[in-house]
C-alpha atoms as a PDB file:
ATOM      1  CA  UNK A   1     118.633-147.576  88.343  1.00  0.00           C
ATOM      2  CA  UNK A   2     117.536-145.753  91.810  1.00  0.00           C
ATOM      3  CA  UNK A   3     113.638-148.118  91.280  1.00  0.00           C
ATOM      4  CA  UNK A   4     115.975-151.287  90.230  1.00  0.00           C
ATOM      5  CA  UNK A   5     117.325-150.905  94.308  1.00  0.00           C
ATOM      6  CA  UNK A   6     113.490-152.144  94.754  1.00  0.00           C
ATOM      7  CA  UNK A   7     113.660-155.210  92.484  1.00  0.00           C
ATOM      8  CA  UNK A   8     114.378-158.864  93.275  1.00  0.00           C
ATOM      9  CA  UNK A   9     114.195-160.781  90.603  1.00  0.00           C
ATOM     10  CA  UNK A  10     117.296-159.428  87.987  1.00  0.00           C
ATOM     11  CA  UNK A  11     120.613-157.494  87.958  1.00  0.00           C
ATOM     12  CA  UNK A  12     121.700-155.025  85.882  1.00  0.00           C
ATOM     13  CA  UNK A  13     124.855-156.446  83.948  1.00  0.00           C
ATOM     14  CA  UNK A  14     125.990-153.458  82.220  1.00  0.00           C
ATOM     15  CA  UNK A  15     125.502-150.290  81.172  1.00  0.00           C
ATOM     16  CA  UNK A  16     126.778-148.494  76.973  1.00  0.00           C
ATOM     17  CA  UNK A  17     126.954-145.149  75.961  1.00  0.00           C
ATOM     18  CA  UNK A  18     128.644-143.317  73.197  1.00  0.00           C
ATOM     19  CA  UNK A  19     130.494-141.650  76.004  1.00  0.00           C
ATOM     20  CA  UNK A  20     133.177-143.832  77.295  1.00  0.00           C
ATOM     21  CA  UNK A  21     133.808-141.278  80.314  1.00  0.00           C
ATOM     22  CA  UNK A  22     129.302-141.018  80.852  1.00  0.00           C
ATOM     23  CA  UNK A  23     129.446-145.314  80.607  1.00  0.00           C
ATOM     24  CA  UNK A  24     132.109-145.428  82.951  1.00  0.00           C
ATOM     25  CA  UNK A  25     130.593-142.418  85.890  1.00  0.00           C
ATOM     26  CA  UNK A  26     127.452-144.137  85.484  1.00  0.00           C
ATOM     27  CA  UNK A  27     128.789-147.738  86.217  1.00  0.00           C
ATOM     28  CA  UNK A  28     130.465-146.199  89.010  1.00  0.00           C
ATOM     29  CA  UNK A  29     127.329-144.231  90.402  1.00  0.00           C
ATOM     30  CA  UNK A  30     124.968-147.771  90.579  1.00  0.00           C
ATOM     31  CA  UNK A  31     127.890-150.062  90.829  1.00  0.00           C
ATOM     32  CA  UNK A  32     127.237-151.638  87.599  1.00  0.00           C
ATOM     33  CA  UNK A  33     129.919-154.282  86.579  1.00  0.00           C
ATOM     34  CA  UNK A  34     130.624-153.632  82.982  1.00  0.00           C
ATOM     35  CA  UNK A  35     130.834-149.698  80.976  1.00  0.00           C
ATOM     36  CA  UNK A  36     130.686-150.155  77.255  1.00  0.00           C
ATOM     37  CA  UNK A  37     131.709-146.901  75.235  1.00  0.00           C
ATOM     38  CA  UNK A  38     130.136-148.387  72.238  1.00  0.00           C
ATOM     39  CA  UNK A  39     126.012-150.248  71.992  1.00  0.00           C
ATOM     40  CA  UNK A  40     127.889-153.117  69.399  1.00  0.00           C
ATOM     41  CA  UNK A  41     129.485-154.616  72.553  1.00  0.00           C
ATOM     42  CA  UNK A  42     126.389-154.172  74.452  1.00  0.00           C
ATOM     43  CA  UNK A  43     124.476-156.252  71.805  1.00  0.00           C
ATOM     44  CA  UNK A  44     126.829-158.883  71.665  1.00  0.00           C
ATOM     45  CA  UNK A  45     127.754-159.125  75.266  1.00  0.00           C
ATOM     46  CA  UNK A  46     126.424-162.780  75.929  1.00  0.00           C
ATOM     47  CA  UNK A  47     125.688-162.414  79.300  1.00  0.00           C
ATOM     48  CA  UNK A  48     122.857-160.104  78.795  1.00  0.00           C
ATOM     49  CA  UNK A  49     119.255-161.636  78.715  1.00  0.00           C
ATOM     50  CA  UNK A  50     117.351-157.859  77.835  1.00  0.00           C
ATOM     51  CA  UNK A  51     118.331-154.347  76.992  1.00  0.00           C
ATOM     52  CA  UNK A  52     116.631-151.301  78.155  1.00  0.00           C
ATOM     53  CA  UNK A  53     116.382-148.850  75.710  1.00  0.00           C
ATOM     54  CA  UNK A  54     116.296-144.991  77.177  1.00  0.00           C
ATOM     55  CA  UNK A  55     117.744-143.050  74.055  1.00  0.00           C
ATOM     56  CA  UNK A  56     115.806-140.283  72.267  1.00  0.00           C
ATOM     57  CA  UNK A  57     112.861-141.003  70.285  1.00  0.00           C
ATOM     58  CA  UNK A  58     114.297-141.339  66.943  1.00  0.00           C
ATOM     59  CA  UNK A  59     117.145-143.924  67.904  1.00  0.00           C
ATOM     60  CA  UNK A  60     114.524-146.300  69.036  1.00  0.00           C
ATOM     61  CA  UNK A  61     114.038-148.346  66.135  1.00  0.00           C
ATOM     62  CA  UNK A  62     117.200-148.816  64.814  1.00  0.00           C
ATOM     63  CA  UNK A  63     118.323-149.810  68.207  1.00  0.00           C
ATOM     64  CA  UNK A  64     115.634-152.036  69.346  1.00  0.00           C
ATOM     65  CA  UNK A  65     116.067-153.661  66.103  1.00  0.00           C
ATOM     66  CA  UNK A  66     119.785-154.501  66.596  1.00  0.00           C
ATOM     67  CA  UNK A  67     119.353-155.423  70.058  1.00  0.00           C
ATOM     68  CA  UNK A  68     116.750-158.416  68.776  1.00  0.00           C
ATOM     69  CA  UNK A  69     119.082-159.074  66.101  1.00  0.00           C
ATOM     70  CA  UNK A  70     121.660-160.005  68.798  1.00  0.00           C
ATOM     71  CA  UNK A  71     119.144-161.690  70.212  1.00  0.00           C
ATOM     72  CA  UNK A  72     118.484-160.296  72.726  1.00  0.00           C
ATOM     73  CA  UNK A  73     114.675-158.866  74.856  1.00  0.00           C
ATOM     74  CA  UNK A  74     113.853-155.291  74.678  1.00  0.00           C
ATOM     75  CA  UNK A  75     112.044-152.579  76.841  1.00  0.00           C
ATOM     76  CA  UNK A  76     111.997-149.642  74.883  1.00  0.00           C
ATOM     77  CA  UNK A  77     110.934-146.592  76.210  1.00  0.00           C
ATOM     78  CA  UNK A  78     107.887-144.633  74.803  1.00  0.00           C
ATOM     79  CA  UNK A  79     106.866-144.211  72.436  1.00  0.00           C
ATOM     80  CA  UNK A  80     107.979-147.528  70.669  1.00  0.00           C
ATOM     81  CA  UNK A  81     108.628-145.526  67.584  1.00  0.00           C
ATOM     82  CA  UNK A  82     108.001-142.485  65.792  1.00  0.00           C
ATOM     83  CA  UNK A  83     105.528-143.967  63.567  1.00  0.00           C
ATOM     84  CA  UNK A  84     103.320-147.024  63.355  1.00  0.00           C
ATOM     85  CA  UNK A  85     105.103-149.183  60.399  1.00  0.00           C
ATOM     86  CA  UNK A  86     108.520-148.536  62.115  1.00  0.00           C
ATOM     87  CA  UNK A  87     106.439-150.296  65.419  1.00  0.00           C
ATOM     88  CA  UNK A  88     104.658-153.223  62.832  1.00  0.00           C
ATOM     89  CA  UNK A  89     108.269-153.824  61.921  1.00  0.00           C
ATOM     90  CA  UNK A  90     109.886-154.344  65.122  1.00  0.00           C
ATOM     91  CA  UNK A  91     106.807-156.430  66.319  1.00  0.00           C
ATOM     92  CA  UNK A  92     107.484-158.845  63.367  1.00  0.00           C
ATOM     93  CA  UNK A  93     110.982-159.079  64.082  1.00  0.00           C
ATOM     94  CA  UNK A  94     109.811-159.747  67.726  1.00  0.00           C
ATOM     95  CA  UNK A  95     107.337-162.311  67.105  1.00  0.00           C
ATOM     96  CA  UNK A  96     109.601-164.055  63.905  1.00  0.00           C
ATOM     97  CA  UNK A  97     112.904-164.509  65.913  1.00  0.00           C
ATOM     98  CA  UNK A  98     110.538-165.503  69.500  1.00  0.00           C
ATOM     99  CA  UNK A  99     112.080-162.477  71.253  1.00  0.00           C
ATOM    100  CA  UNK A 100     110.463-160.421  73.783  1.00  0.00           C
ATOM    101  CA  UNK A 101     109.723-156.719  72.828  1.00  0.00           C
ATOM    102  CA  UNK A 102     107.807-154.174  75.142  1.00  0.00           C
ATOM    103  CA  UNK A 103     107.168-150.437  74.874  1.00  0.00           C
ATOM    104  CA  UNK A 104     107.984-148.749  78.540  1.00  0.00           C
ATOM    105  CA  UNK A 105     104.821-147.489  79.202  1.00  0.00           C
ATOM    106  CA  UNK A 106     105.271-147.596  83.026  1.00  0.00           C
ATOM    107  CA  UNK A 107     102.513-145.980  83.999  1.00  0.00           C
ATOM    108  CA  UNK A 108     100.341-149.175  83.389  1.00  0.00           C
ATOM    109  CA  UNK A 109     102.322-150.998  86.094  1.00  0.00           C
ATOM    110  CA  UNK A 110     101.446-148.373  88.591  1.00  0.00           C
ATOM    111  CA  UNK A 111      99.234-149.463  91.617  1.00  0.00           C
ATOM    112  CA  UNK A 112      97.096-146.610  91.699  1.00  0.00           C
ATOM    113  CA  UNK A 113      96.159-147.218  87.927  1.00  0.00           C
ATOM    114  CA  UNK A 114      95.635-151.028  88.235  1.00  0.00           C
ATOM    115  CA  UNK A 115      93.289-149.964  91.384  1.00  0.00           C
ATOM    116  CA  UNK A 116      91.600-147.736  89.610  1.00  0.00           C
ATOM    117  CA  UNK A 117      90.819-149.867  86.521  1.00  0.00           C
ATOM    118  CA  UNK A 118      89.574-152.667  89.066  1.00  0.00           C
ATOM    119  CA  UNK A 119      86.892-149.704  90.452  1.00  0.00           C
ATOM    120  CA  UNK A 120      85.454-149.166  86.743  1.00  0.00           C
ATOM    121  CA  UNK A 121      85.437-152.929  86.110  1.00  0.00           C
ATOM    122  CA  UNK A 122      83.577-153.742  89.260  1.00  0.00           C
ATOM    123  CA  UNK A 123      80.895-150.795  87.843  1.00  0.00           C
ATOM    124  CA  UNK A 124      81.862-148.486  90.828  1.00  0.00           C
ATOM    125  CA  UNK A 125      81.670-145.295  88.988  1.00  0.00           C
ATOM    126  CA  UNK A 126      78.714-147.036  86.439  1.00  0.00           C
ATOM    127  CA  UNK A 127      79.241-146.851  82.985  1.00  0.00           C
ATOM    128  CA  UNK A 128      82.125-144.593  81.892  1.00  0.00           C
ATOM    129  CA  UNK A 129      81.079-141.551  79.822  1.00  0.00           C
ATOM    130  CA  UNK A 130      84.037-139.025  80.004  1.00  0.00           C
ATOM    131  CA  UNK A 131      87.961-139.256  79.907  1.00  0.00           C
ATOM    132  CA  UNK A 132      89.412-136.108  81.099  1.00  0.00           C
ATOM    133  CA  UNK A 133      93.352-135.598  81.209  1.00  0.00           C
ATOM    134  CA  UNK A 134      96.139-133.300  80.956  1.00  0.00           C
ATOM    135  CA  UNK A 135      99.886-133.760  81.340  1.00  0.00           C
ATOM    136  CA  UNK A 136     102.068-130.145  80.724  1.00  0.00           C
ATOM    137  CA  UNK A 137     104.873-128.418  82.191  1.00  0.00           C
ATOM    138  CA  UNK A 138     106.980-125.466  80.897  1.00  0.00           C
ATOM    139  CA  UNK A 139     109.961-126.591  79.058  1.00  0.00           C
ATOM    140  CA  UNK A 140     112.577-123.791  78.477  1.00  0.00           C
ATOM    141  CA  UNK A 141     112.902-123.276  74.428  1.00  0.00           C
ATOM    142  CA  UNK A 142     116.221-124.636  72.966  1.00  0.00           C
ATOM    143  CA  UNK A 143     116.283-125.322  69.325  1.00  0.00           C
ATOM    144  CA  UNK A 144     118.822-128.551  69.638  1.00  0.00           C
ATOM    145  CA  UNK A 145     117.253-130.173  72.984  1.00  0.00           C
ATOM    146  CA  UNK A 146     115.657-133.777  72.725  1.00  0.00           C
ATOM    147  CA  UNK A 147     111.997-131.843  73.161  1.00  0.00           C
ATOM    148  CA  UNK A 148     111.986-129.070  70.505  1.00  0.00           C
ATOM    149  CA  UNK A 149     114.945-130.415  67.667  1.00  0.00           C
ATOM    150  CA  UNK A 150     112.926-132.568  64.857  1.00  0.00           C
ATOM    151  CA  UNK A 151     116.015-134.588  64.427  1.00  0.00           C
ATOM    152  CA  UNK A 152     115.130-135.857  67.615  1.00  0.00           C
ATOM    153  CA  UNK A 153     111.501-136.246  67.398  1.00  0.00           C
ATOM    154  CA  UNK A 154     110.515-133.714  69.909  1.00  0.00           C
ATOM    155  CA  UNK A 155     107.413-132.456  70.618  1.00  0.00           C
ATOM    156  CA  UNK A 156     104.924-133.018  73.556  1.00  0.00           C
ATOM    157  CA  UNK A 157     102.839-135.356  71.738  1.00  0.00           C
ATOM    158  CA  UNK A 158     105.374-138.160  71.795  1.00  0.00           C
ATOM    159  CA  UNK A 159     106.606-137.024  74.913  1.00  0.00           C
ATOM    160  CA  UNK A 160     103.947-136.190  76.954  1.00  0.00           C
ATOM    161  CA  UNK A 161     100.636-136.997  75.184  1.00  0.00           C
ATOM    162  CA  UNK A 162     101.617-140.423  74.714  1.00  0.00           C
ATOM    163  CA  UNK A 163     100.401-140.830  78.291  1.00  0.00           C
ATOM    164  CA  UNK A 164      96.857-139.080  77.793  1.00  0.00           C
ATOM    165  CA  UNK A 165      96.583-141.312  74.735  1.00  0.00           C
ATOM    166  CA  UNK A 166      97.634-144.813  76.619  1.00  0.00           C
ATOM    167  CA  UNK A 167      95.091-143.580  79.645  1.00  0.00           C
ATOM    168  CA  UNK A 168      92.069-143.192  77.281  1.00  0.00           C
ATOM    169  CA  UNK A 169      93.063-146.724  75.815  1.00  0.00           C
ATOM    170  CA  UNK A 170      93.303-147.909  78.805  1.00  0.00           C
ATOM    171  CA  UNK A 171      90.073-146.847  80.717  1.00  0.00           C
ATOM    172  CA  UNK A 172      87.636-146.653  77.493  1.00  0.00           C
ATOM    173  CA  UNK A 173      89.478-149.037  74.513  1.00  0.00           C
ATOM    174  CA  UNK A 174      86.831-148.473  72.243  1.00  0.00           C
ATOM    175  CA  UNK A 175      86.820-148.089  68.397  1.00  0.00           C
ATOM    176  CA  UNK A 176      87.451-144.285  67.931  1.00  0.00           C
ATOM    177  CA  UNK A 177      84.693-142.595  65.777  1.00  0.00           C
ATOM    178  CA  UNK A 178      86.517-138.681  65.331  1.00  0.00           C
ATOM    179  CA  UNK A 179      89.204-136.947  66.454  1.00  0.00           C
ATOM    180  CA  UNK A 180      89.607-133.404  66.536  1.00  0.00           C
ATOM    181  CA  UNK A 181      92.688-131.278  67.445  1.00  0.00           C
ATOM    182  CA  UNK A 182      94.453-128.072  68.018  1.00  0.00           C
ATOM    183  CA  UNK A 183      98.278-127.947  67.912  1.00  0.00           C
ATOM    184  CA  UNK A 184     100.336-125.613  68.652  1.00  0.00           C
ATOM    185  CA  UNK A 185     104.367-125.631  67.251  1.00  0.00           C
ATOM    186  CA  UNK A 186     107.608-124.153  68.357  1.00  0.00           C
ATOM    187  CA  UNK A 187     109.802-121.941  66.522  1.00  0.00           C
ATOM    188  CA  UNK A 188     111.931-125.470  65.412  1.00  0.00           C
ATOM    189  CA  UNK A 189     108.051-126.792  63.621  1.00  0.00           C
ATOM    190  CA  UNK A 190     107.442-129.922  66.694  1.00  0.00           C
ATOM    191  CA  UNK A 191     104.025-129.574  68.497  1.00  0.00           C
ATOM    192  CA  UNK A 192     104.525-127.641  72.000  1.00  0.00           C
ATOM    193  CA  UNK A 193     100.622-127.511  72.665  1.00  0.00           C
ATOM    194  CA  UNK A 194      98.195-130.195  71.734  1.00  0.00           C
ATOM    195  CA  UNK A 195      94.580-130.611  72.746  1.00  0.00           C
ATOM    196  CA  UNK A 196      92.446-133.279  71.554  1.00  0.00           C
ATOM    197  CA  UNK A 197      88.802-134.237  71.882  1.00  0.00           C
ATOM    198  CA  UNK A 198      87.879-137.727  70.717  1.00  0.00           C
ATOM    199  CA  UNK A 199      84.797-139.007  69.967  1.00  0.00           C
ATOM    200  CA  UNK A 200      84.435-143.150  70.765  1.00  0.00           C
ATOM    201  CA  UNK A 201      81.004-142.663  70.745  1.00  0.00           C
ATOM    202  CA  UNK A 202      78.839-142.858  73.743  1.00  0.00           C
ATOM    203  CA  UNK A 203      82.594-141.726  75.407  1.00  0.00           C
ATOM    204  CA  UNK A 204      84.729-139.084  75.163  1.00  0.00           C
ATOM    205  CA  UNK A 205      87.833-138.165  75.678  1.00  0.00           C
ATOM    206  CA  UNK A 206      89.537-134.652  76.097  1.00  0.00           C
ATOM    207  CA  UNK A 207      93.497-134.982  76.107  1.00  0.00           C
ATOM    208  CA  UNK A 208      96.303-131.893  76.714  1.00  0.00           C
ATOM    209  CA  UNK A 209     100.032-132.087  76.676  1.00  0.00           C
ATOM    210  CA  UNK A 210     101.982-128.876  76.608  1.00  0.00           C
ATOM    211  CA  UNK A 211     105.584-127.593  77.098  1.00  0.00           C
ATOM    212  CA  UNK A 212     104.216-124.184  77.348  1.00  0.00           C
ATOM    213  CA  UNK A 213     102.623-124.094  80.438  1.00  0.00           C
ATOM    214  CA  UNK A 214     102.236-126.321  83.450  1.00  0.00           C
ATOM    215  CA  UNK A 215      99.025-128.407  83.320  1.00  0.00           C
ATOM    216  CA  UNK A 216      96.645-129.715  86.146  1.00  0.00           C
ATOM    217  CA  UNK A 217      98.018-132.648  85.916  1.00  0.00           C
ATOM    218  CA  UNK A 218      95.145-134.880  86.847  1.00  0.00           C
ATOM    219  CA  UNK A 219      93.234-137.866  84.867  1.00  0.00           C
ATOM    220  CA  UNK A 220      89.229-138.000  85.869  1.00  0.00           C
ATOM    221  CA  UNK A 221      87.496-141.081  84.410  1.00  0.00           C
ATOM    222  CA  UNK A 222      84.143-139.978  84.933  1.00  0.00           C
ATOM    223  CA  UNK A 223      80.632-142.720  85.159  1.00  0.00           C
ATOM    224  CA  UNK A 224      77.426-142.348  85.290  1.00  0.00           C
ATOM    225  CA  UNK A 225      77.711-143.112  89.583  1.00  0.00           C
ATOM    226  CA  UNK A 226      81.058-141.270  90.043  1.00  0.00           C
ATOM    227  CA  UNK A 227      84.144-140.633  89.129  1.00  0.00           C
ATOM    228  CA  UNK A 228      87.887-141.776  90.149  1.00  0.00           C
ATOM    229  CA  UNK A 229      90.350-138.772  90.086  1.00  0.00           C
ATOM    230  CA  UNK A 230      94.158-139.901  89.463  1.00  0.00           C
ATOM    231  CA  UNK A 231      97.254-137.200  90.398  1.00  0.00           C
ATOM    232  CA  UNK A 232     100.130-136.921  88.240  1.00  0.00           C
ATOM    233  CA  UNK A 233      98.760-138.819  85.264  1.00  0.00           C
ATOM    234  CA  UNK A 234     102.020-140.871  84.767  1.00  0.00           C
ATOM    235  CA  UNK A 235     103.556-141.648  87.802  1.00  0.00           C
ATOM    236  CA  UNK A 236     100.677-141.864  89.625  1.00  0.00           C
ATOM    237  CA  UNK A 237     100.821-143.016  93.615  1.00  0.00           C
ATOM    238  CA  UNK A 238      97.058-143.005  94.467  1.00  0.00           C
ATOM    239  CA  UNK A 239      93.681-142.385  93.332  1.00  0.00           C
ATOM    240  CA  UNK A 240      90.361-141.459  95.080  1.00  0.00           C
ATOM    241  CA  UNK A 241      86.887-142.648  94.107  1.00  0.00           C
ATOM    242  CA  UNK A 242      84.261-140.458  94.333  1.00  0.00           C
ATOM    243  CA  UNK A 243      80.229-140.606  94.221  1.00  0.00           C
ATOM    244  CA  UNK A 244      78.530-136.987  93.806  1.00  0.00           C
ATOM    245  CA  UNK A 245      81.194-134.536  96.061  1.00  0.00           C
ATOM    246  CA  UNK A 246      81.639-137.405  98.397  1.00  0.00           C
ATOM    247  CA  UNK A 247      85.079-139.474  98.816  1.00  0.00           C
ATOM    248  CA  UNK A 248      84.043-143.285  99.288  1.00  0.00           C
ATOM    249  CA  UNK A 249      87.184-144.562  98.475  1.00  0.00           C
ATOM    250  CA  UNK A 250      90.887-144.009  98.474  1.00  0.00           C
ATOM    251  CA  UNK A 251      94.193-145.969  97.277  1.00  0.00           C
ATOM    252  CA  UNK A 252      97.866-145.061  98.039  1.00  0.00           C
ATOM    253  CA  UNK A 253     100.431-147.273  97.391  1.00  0.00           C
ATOM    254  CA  UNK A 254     103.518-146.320 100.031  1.00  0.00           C
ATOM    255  CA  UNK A 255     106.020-147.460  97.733  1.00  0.00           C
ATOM    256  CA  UNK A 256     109.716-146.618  98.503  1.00  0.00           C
ATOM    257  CA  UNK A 257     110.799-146.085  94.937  1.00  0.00           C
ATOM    258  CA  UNK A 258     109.754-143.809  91.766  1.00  0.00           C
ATOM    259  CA  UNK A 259     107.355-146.382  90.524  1.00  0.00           C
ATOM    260  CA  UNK A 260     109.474-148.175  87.878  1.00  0.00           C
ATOM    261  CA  UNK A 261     110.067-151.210  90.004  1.00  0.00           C
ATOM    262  CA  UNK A 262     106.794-152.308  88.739  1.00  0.00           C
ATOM    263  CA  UNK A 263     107.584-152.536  85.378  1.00  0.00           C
ATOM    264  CA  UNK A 264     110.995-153.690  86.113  1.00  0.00           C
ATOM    265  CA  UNK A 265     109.544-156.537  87.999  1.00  0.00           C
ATOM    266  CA  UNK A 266     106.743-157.300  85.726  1.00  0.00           C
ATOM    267  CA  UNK A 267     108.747-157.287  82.174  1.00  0.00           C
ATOM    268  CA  UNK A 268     111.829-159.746  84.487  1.00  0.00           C
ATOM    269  CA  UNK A 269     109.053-162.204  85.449  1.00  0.00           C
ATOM    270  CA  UNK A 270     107.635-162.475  81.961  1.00  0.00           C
ATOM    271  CA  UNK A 271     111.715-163.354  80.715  1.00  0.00           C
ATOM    272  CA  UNK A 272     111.641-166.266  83.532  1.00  0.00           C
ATOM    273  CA  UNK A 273     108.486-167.078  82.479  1.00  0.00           C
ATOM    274  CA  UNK A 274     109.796-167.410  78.773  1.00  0.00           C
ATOM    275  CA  UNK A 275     107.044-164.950  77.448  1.00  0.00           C
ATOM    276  CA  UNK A 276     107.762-163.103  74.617  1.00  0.00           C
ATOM    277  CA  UNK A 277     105.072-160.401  75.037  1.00  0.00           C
ATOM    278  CA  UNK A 278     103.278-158.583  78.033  1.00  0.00           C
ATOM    279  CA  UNK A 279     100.154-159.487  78.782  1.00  0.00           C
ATOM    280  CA  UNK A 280      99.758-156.125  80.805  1.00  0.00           C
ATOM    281  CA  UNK A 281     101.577-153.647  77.048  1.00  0.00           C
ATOM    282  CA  UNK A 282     100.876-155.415  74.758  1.00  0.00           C
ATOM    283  CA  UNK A 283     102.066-155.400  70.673  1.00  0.00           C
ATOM    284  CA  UNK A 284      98.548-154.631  69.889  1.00  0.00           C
ATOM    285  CA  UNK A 285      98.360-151.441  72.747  1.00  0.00           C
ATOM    286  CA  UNK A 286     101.748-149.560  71.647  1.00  0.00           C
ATOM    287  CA  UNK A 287     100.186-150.563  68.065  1.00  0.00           C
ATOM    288  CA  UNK A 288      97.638-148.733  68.901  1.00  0.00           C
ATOM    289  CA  UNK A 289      98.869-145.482  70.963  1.00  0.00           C
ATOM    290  CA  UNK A 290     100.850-145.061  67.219  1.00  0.00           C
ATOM    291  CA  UNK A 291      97.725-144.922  65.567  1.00  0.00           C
ATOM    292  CA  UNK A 292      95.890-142.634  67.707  1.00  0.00           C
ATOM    293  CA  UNK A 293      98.525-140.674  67.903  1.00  0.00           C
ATOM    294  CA  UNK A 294      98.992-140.309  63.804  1.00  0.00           C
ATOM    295  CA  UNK A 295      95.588-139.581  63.231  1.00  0.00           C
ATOM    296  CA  UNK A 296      95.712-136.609  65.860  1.00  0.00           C
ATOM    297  CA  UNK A 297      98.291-135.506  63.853  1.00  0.00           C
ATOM    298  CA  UNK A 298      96.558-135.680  60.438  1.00  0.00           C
ATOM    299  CA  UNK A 299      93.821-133.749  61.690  1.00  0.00           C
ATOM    300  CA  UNK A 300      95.145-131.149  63.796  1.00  0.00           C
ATOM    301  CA  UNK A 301      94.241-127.413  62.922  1.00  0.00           C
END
């Protein structure tokens, strides 16, 4: 709501919580018109083109799926769903009914990452050999929180990795050959600690998420010339290209928001456009983060 301040080309309409008391304070915070205590009303509530979906993990699917029921265009927030058939099935809803469905995976929007996929396609690093990434920061243990309660699908895979894993797709997007990793789990069985190395070939990637322990922080896509280092994997706001030790190029991008006004923008102009998919996430990409993201699972030591 603070990044939507930044957008001119929607409203929000209203906002629905289970809470009647949260709907209403948060109506009341962002001015938003309408506080539903209830997500039926929000589904059926006519004037609504889209729906945002923010809820944990686990809620995703079933709401996503009666939001497209109502007929209505979805951003869901990552990960699409906990699992890869639960995505297949919302993308064939999506595609059956003509609705627009996207997975919030922000981070693509960004500038700084859109910059520095333009370097690598202009060859400005060479070919790209190595993905290097980490995203991690101590999360306090408690059993029934969002991040550590299965019920909720916590863990910093789905929370976390998800960006190392879109990153790697994103810069290298190669068939993967192997993947190897080490997982760590919290008292409550969810990862808290996963590092992966994966094999695409003549590229590699090496991927960490924790909740133990604050992480670098940093994603390196490193050529054969050079290599582009990005701060603060996911919410990026610049990136500096590098040949040898040298800085020969930089990017920042000044915005005045948190950086979701680009997606915000992006996913409003694809609705006036009548598209029912991104071009920039699309089906095939969250599709794929599921995958990569089960098999890391199914081999993890």
């Amino acid at each position: 709501m603070q990044d939507f301040a930044h957008v001119t080309n929607g409203i929000v309409h209203s906002v629905a919580s289970r809470s009647a008391e949260r709907a209403s304070t948060f109506a009341s915070t962002y001015g938003i018109p309408h506080a539903y205590d209830n997500y039926e009303q929000l589904y059926q509530d006519q004037d609504i083109d889209a729906i945002y979906i923010a809820t944990p993990h686990t809620f995703h699917f079933e709401q996503s799926k009666s939001a497209m029921e109502a007929g209505k265009a979805v951003l869901c927030e990552k990960p699409l769903t906990e699992e890869p058939d639960s995505s297949k099935k919302l993308i064939h809803l999506a595609q059956s009914q003509g609705l627009y469905l996207m997975e919030g995976m922000w981070t693509y929007f960004l500038p700084a990452i859109r910059t520095a996929k333009s370097w690598v396609e202009e060859g400005r690093i060479g070919a790209v050999l190595h993905d290097r990434s980490s995203f991690g920061y101590p999360v306090p243990y408690a059993e029934n929180s969002r991040y550590y309660s299965p019920d909720l699908a916590g863990g910093c895979l789905l929370d976390m990795g998800i960006y190392n894993v879109a990153m790697a797709h994103l810069f290298i997007g190669k068939d993967i050959q192997t993947i190897h990793t080490q997982m760590h789990h919290a008292p409550t069985g969810v990862d808290n600690d996963v590092l992966s190395q994966i094999n695409y070939g003549e590229v590699s990637a090496i991927l960490h998420s924790s909740f133990r322990c604050k992480l670098h922080n940093h994603l390196y896509i490193i050529g054969e010339k050079g290599y582009i280092d990005i701060h603060d994997i996911w919410r990026a706001r610049g990136c500096v290209l590098y040949e040898g030790e040298r800085v020969i190029d930089t990017f920042d991008d000044q915005r005045k928001g948190n950086g979701f006004e680009y997606q915000i923008e992006a996913v409003n102009n694809d609705l006036l456009a009548g598209k029912t998919e991104s071009e920039v996430v699309t089906h095939e990409t969250s599709l794929a983060f599921q995958e990569v993201i089960e098999r890391m699972r199914e081999w993890a030591i």
